[in-house]
Protein backbone atom coordinates (compact mmCIF):
# COMPACT_ATOMS: atom_id res chain seq x y z
CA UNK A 1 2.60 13.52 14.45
CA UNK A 2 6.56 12.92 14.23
CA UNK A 3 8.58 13.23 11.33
CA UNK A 4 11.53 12.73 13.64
CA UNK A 5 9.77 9.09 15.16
CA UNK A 6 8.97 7.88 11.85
CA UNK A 7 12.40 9.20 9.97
CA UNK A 8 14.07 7.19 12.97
CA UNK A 9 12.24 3.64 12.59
CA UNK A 10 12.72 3.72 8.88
CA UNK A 11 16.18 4.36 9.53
CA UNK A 12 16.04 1.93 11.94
CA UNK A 13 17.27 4.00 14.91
CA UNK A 14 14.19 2.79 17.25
CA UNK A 15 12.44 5.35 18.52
CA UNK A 16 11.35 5.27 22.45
CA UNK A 17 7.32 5.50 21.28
CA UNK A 18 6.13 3.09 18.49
CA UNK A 19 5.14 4.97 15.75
CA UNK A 20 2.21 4.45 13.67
CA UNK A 21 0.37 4.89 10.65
CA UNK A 22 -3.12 3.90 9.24
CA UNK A 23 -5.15 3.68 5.98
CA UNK A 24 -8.05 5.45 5.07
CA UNK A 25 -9.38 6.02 8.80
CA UNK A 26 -8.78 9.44 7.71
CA UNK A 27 -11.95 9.34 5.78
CA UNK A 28 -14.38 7.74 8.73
CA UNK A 29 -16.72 10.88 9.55
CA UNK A 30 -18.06 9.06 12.61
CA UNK A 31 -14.76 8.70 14.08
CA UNK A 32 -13.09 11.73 12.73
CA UNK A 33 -16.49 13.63 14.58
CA UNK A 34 -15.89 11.60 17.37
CA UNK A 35 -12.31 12.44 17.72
CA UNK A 36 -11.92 15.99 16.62
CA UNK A 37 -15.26 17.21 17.38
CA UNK A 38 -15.61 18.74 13.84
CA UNK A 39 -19.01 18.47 12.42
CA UNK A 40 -18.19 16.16 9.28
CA UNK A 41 -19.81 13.62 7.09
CA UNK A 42 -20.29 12.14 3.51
CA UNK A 43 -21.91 14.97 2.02
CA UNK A 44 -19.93 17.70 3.62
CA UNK A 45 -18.08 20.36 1.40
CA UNK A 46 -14.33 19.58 0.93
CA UNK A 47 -13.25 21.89 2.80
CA UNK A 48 -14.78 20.74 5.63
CA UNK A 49 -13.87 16.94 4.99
CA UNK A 50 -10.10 18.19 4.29
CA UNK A 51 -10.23 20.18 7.79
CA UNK A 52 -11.70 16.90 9.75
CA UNK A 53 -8.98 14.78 8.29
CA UNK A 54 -6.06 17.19 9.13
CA UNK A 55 -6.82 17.22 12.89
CA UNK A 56 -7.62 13.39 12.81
CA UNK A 57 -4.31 12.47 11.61
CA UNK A 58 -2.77 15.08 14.15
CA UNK A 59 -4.58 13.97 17.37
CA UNK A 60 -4.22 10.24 16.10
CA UNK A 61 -0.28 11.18 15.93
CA UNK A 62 0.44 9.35 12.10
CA UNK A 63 4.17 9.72 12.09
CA UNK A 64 4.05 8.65 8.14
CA UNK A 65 1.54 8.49 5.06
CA UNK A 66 0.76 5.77 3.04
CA UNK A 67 0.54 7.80 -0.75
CA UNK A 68 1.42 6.82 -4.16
CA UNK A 69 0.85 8.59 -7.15
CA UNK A 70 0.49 6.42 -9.91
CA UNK A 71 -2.71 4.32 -10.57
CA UNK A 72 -4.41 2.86 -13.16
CA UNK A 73 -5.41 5.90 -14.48
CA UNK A 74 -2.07 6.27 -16.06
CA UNK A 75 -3.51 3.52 -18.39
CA UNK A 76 -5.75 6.39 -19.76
CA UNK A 77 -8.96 4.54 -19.48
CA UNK A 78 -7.56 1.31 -21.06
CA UNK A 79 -8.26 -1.35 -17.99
CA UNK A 80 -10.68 -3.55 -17.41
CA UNK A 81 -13.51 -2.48 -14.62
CA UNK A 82 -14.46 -5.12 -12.14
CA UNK A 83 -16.94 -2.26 -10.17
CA UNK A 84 -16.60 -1.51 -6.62
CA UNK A 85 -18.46 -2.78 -3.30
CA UNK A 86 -19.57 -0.42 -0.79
CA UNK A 87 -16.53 0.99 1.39
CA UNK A 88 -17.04 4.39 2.22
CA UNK A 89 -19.39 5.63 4.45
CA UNK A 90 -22.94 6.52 2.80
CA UNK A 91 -22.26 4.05 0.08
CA UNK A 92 -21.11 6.64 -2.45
CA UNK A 93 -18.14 4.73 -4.14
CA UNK A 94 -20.21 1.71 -5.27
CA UNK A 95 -20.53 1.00 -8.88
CA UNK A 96 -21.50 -1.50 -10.69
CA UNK A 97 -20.14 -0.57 -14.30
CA UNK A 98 -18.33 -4.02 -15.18
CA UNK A 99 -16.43 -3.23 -18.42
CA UNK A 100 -13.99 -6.28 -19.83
CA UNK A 101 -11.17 -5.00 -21.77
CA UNK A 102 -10.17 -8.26 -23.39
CA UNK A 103 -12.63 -10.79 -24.62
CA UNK A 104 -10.32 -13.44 -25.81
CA UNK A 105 -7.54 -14.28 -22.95
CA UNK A 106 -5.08 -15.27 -25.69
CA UNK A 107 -5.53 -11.33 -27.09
CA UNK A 108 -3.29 -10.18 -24.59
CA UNK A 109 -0.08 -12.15 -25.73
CA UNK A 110 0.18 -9.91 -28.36
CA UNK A 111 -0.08 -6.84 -26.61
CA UNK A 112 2.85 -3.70 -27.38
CA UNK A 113 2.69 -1.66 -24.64
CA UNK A 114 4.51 1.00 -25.91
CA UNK A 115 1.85 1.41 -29.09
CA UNK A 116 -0.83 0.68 -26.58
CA UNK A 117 -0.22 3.00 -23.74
CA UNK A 118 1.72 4.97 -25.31
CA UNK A 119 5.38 5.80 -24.51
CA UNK A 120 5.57 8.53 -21.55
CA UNK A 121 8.02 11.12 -20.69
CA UNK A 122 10.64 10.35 -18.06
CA UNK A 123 11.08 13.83 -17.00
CA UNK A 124 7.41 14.74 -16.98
CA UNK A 125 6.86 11.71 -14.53
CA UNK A 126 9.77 13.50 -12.49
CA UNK A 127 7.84 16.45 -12.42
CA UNK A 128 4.47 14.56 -11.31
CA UNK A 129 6.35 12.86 -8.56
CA UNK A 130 7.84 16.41 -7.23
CA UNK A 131 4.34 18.01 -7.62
CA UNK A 132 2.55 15.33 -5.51
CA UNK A 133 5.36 15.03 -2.83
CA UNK A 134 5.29 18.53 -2.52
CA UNK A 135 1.45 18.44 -1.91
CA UNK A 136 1.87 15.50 0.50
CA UNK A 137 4.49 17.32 2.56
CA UNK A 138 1.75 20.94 2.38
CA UNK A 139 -0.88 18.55 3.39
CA UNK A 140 0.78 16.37 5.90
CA UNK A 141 2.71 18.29 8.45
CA UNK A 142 5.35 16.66 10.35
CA UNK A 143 5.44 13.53 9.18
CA UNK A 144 6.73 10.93 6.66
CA UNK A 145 5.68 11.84 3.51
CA UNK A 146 6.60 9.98 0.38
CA UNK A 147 4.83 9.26 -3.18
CA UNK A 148 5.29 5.67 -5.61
CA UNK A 149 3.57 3.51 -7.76
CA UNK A 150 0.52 1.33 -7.66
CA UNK A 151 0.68 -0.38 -10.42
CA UNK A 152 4.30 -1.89 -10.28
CA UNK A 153 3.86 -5.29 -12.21
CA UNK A 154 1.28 -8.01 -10.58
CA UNK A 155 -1.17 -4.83 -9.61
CA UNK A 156 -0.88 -3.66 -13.05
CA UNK A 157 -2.18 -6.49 -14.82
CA UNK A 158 -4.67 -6.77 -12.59
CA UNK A 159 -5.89 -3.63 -13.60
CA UNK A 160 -5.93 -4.30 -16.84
CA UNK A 161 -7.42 -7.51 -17.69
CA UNK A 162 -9.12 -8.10 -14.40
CA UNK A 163 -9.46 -11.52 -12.68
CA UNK A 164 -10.59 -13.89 -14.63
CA UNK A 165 -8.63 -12.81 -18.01
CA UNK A 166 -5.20 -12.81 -16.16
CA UNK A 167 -5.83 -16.48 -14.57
CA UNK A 168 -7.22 -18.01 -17.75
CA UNK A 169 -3.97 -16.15 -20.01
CA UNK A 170 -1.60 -17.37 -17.62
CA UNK A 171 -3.31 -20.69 -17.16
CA UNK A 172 -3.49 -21.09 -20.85
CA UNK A 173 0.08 -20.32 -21.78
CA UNK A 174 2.46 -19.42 -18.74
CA UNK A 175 4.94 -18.68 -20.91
CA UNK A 176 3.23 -16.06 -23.21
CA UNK A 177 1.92 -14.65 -20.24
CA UNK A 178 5.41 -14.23 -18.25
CA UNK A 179 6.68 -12.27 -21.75
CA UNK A 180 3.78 -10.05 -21.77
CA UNK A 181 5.02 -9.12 -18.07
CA UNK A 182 8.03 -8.54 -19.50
CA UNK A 183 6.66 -6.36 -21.88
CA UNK A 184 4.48 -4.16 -19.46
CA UNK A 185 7.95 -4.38 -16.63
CA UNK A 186 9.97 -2.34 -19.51
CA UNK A 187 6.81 0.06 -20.38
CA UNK A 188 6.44 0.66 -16.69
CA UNK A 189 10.16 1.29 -16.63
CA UNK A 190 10.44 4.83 -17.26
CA UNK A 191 8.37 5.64 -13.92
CA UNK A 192 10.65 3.98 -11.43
CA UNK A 193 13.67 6.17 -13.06
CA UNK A 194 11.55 8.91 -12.48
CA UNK A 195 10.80 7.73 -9.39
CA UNK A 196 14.59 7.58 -8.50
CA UNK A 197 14.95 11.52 -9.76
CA UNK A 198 12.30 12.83 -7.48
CA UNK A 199 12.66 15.00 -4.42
CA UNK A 200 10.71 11.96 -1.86
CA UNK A 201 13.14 10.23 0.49
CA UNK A 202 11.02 7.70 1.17
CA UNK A 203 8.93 5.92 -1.74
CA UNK A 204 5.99 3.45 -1.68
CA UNK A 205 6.30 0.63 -4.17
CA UNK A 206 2.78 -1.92 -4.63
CA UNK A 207 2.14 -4.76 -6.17
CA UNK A 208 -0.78 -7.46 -5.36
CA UNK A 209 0.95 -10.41 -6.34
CA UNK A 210 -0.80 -12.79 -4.13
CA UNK A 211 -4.39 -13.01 -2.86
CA UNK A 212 -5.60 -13.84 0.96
CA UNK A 213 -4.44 -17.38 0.67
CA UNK A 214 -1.40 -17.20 -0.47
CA UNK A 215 0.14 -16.89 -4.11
CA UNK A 216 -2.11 -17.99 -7.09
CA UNK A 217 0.56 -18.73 -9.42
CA UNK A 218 3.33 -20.93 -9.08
CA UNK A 219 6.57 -20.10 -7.49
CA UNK A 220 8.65 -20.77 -10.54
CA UNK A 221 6.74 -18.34 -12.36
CA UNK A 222 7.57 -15.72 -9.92
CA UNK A 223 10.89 -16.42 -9.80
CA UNK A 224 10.88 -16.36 -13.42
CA UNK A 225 8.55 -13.34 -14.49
CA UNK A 226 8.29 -11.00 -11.34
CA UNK A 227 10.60 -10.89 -9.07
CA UNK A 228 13.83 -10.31 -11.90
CA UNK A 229 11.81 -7.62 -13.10
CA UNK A 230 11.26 -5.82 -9.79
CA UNK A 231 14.35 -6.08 -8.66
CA UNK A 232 15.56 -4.34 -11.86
CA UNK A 233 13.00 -1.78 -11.42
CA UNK A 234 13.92 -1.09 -8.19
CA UNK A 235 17.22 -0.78 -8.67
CA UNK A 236 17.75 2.97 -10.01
CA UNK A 237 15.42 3.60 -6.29
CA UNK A 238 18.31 2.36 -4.80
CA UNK A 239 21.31 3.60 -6.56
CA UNK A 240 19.40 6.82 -5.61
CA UNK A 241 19.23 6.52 -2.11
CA UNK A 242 15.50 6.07 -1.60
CA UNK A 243 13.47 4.32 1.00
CA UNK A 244 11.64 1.80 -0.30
CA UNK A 245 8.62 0.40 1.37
CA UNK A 246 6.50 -2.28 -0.09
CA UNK A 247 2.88 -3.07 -0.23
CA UNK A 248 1.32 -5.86 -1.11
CA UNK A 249 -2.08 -7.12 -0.16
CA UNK A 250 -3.03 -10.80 0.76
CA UNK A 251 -0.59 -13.04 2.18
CA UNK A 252 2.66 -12.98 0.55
CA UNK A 253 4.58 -14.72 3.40
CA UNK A 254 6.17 -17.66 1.19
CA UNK A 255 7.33 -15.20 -1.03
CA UNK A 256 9.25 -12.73 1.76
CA UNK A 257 12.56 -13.66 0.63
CA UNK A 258 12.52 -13.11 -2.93
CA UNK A 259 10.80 -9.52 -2.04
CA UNK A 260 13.54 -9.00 0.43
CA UNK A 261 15.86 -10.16 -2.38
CA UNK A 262 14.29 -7.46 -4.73
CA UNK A 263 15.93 -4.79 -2.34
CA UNK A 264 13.44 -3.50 -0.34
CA UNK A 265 13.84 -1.58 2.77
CA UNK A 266 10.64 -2.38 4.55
CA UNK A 267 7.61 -4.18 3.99
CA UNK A 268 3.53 -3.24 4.63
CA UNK A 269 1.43 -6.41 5.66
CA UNK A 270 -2.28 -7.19 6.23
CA UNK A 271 -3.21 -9.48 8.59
CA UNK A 272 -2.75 -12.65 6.81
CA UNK A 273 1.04 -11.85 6.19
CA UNK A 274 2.82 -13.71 9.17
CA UNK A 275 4.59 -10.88 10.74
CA UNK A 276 6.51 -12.89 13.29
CA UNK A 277 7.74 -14.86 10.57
CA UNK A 278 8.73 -11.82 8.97
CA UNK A 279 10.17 -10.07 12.25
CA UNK A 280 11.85 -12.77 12.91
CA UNK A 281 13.86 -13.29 9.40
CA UNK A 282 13.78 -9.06 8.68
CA UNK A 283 12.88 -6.87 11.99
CA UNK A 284 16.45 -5.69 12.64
CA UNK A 285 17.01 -5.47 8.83
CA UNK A 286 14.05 -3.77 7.41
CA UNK A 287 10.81 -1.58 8.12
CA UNK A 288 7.83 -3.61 9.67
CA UNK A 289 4.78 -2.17 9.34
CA UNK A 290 1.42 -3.85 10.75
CA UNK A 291 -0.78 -5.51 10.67
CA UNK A 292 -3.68 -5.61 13.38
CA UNK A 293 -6.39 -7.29 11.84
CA UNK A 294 -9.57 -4.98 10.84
CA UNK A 295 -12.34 -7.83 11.48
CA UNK A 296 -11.79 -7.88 15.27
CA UNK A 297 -11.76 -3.32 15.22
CA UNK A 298 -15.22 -4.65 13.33
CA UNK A 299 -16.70 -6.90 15.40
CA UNK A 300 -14.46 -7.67 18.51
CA UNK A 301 -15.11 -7.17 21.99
CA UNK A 302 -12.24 -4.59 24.21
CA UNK A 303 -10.62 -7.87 25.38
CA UNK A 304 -9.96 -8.83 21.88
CA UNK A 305 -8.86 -5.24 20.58
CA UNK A 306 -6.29 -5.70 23.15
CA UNK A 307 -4.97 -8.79 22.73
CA UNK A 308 -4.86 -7.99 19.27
CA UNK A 309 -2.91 -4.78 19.93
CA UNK A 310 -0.56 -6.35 22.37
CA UNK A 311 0.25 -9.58 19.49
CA UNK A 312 1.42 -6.62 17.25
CA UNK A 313 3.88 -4.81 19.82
CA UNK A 314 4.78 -8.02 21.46
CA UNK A 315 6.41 -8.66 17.44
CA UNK A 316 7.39 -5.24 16.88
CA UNK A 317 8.56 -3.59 19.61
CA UNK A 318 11.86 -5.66 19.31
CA UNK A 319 12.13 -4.17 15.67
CA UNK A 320 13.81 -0.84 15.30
CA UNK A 321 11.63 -0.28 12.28
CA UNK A 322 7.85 -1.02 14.17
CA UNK A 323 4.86 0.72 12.76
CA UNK A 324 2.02 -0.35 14.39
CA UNK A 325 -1.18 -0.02 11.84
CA UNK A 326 -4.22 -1.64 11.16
CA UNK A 327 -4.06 -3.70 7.82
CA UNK A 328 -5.49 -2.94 5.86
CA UNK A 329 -7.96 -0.66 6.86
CA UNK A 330 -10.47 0.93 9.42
CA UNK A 331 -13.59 0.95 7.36
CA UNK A 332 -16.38 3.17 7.70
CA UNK A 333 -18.92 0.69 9.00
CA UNK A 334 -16.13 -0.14 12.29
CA UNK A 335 -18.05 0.46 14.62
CA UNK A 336 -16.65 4.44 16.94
CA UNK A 337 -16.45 2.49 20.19
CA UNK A 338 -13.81 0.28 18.79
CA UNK A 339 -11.43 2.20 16.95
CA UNK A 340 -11.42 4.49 19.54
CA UNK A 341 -10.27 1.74 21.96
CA UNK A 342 -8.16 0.23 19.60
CA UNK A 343 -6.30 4.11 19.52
CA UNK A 344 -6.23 3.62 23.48
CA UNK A 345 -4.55 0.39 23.62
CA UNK A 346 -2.17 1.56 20.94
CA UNK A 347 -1.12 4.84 22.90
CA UNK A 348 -1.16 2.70 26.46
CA UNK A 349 1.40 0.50 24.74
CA UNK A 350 3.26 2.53 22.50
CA UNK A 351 6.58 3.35 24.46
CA UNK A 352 9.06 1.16 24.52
């Protein structure tokens, strides 16, 4: 791990290795046996399973970690539940509760966010922030550490009214829709000045505001309803001197400029982002991190792992800011074999 190699490519100083960081491998016993030796699985204690993930991420060499601290449970319970597939290993973070928190799209125009998620406290979201940095940093020796938000605008509603009650209120009336952003963009406001107070360098700032194919709502609505609203929420990041890295899932390629626009200083892709596109517009301006794809670590043979590997440094290594990572995950069910030669390839390849 290298706080020094990741400090240096967000600062865009380009370090001689590639650094790297990746998502949830961290909690794939197999692999975190396989690589550490440390008897570990689903059912272990969490002492064990916090002891197995330490040395991963050290022998695996993550030179930052992807954490945020705010989620929909700052909603309190008030979001809509849409369950949750099988992910982890052992299959013990699938539900199927499915609870709808709006029955009538058209309820939601009306919505005050303030009377119904109540109004928060700027400097007891400070305090949160400094309290889960500080664990990060305790946790997460020598590396990037940093804390954010989830639930930024897009990601937020999402959480809320779930799928099909967020397309049907903003196919139904765009404009209603684009002031009830509004509405939740100036409720959410008080945790990106927060945000801006705390003791993190670097922040992480998500939103989901496309899906894998692309955006789902029209540009002009974007332009109109998001992307003024995040760049004002962003702004007090900036004026503070933060890092900002953003997330989004999906592909949000036709929309890199106005995120760009927004003020970021570096951008997390999955696989169906274009990242030469974006290397080629932003990699000597801004952070790249990505974005091997997960289904050939899942089902691809060494050659493929490889070639994959190499597409992502051939892109990056030209970028001072490079992360190489798998987007957006290494699942539990990929199979040992292959993230283990994925980490080979990436180490093989990693200096510049």
């Amino acid at each position: 791990m290298s706080f020094h190699d990741g400090m240096s490519a967000i600062n865009l100083e380009m370090p001689q290795r590639v650094p790297r960081t990746e998502y949830s491998a961290q909690w794939h016993w197999s692999l975190i046996k396989a690589v550490t030796g440390i008897d570990v699985n689903s059912f272990s204690d969490d002492s064990v399973k916090n002891k197995g993930s330490a040395a991963f991420k050290k022998a695996w060499n993550y030179d930052f970690y992807w954490s945020i601290l705010i989620h929909q449970e700052e909603f309190a319970g008030k979001h809509t539940d849409m369950g949750h597939a099988i992910y982890e290993e052992s299959g013990l973070d699938f539900s199927a509760e499915v609870s709808q928190l709006f029955d009538d799209p058209e309820d939601v125009y009306s919505v005050d966010f303030d009377e119904f998620l109540g109004l928060r406290d700027e400097e007891v979201l400070v305090r949160r922030f400094n309290e889960d940095y500080a664990m990060r940093v305790s946790e997460n020796e020598d590396m990037v550490n940093m804390t954010g938000i989830y639930v930024t605008l897009m990601s937020g509603l999402i959480a809320l009214l779930g799928w099909d009650t967020l397309l049907m209120a903003a196919g139904l009336d765009a404009k209603a829709f684009g002031e009830f952003t509004n509405r939740y963009a100036r409720w959410i406001t008080p945790h990106f000045r927060a945000l801006a107070k705390c003791n993190a360098p670097v922040v992480m700032i998500h939103d989901d505001m496309v899906w894998g194919s692309g955006q789902f709502l029209k540009t002009k609505w974007y332009e109109e309803y998001i992307f003024p609203n995040l760049k004002r929420l962003l702004n007090p990041l900036r004026e503070a001197g933060k890092k900002i890295l953003f997330t989004s899932d999906g592909n949000f390629t036709s929309l890199v400029d106005n995120i760009a626009d927004c003020g970021v200083h570096g951008f997390v892709m999955e696989p169906v982002t274009d990242m030469a596109l974006v290397a080629d517009k932003y990699g000597k301006t801004h952070v790249i991190v990505g974005n091997a794809d997960t289904r050939v670590l899942l089902s691809g043979t060494k050659e493929d792992i490889e070639n994959e590997v190499k597409r992502c440094m051939d892109i990056g290594k030209k970028c001072p800011g490079f992360f190489m990572a798998v987007g957006n995950h290494i699942p539990a069910n990929t199979p040992v074999e292959n993230a283990l030669y994925y980490n080979e390839v990436y180490e093989k390849l990693s200096r510049r």
